[in-house]
C-alpha atoms as a PDB file:
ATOM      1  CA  UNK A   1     158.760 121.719  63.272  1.00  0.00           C
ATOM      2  CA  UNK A   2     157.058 118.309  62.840  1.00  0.00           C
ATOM      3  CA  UNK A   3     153.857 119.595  64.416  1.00  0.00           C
ATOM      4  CA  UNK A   4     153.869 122.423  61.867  1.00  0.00           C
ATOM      5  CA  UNK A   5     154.156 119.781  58.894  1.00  0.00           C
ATOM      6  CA  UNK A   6     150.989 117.654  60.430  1.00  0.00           C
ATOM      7  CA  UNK A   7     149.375 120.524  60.355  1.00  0.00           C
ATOM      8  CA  UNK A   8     150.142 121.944  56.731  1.00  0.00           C
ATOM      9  CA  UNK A   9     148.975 118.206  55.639  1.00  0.00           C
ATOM     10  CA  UNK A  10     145.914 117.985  57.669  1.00  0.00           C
ATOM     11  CA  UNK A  11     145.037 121.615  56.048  1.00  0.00           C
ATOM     12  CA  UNK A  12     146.460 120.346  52.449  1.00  0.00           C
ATOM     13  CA  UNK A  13     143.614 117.460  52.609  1.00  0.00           C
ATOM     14  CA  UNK A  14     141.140 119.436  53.772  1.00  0.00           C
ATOM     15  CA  UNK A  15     141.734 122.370  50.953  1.00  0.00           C
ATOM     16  CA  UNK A  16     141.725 118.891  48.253  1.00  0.00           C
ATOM     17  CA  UNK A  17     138.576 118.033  49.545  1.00  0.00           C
ATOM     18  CA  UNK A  18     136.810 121.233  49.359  1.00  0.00           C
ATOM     19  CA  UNK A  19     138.180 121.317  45.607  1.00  0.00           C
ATOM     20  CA  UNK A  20     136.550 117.662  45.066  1.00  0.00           C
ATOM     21  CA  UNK A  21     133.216 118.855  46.652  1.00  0.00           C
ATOM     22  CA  UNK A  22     133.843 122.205  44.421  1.00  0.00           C
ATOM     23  CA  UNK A  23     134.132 120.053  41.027  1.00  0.00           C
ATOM     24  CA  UNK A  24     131.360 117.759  41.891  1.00  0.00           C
ATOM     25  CA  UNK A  25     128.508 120.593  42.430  1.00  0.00           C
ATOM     26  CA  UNK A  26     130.143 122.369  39.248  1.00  0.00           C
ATOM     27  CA  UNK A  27     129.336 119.231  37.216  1.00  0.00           C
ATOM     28  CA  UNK A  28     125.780 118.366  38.563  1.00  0.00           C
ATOM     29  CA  UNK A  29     124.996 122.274  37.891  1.00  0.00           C
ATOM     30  CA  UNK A  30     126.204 121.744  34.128  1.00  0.00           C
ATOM     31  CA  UNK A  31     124.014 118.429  34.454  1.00  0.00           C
ATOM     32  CA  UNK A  32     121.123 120.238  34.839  1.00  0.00           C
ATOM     33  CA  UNK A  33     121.498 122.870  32.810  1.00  0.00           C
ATOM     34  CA  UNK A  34     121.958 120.811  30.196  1.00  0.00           C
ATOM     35  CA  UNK A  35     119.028 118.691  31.331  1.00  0.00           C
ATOM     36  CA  UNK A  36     116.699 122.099  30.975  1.00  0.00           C
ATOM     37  CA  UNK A  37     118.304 122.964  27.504  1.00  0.00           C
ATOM     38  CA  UNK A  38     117.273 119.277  26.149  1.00  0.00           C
ATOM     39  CA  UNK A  39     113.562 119.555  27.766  1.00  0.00           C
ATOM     40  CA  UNK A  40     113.567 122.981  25.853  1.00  0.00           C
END
């Protein structure tokens, strides 16, 4: 039972950290969008 609960919190970080990575390209796309709007 233990071993199951390491392994639902080693899977719970991993899933939080592909969310972080997620948000961070999201913003640097809306970044440079807005980048190409102000050059326009």
């Amino acid at each position: 039972m233990d071993k199951n609960k390491d392994v639902n919190k080693r899977h719970f970080k991993l899933t939080k950290r592909n969310v972080l990575i997620a948000i961070f390209i999201f913003c640097i796309s809306i970044g440079l969008s807005m980048l190409i709007l102000a050059e326009l």
